[in-house]
Protein backbone atom coordinates (compact mmCIF):
# COMPACT_ATOMS: atom_id res chain seq x y z
CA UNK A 1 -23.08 -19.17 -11.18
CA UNK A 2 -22.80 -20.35 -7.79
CA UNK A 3 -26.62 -19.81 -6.82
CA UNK A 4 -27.25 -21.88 -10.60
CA UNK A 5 -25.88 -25.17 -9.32
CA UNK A 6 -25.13 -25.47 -5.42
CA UNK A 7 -23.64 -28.71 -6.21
CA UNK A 8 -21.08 -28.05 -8.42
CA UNK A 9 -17.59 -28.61 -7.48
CA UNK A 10 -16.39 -24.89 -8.71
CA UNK A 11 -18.87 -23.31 -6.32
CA UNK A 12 -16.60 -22.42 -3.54
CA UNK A 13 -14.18 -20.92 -6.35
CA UNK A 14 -17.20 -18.65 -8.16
CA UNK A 15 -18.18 -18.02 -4.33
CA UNK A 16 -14.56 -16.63 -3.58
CA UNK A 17 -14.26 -14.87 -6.90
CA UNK A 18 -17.52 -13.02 -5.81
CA UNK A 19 -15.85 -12.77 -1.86
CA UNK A 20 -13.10 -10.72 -3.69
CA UNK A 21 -14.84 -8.72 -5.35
CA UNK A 22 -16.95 -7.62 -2.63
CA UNK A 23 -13.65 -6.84 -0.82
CA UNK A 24 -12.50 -4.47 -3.29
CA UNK A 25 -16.28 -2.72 -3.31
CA UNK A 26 -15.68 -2.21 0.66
CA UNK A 27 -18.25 -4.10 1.28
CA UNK A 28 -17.26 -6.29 4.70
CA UNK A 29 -20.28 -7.39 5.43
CA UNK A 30 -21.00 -9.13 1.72
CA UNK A 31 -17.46 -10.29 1.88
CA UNK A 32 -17.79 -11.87 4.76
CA UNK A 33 -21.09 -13.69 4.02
CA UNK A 34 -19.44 -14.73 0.28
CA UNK A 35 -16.40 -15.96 2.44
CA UNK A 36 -18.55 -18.07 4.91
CA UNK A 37 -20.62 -19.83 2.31
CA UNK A 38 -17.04 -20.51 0.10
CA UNK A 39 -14.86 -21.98 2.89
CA UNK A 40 -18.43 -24.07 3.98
CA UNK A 41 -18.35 -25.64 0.31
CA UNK A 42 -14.83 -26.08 0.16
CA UNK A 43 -12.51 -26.14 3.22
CA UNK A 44 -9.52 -26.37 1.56
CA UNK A 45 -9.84 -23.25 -0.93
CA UNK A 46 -7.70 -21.02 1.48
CA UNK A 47 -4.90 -23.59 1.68
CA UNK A 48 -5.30 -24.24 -2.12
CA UNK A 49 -4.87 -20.70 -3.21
CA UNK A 50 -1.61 -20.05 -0.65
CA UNK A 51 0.09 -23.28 -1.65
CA UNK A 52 -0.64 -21.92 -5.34
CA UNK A 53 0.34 -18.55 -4.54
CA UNK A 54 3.77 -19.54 -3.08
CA UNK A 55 4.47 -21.73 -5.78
CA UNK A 56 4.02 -19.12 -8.24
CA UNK A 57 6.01 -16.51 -6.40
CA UNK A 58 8.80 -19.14 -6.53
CA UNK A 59 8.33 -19.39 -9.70
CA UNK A 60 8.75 -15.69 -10.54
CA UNK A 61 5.32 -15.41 -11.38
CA UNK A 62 3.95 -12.55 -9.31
CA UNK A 63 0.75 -11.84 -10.98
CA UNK A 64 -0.61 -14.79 -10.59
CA UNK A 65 0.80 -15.22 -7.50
CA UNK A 66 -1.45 -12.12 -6.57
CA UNK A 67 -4.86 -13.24 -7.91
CA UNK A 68 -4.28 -16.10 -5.87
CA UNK A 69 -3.11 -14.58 -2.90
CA UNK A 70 -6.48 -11.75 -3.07
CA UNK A 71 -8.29 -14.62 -3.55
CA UNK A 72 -7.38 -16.04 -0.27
CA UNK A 73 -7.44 -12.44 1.57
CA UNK A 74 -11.04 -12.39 0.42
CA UNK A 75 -11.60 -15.76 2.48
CA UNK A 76 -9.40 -15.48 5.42
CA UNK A 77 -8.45 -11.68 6.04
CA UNK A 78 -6.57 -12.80 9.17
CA UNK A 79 -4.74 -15.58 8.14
CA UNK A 80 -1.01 -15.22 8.86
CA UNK A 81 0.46 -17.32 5.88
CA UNK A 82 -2.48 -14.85 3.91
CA UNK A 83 -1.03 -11.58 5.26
CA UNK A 84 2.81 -12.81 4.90
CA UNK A 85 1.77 -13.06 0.98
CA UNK A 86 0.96 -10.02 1.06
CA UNK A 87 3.98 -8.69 2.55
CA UNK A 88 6.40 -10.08 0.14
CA UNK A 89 4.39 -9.52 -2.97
CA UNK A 90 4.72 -5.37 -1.94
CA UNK A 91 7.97 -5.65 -1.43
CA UNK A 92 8.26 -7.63 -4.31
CA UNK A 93 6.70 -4.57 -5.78
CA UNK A 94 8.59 -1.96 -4.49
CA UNK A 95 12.01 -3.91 -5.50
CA UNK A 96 11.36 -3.85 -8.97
């Protein structure tokens, strides 16, 4: 979908989809690559799936809290905020 209209303004989002999925194949280097080309077509995707993320966790939404927050793993690996997600949705896990 993203190679079908480079100009669409869901690209980085079908790009990010396909970054996670990659992820969860092991496949770094495709990840990576799918990663580059989402945050290129949309900066803000990273920061737009966190602030989503957290405002579903305070919601007491978790699981789509989650999608969000793999979503955002996919793009930024590194991230702080990213891997602080993380954190509290396993122990979110693990509490209940």
């Amino acid at each position: 979908a993203a190679d079908a209209d480079p100009g669409h303004e869901l690209v980085g989002f079908f790009l990010a989809h396909a970054a996670r999925l990659a992820a969860a194949a092991g496949d770094a280097g495709r990840r990576e690559a799918l990663a580059a080309r989402a945050v290129a077509t949309a900066p803000e995707l990273v920061r737009s799936f966190r602030d989503g993320a957290e405002a579903n966790l305070a919601a007491g939404d978790p699981t789509s809290a989650r999608e969000l927050t793999e979503l955002a793993a996919a793009l930024a690996p590194t991230d702080l905020a990213v891997l602080d997600l993380q954190r509290r949705l396993r122990a979110a896990d693990t509490a209940s």
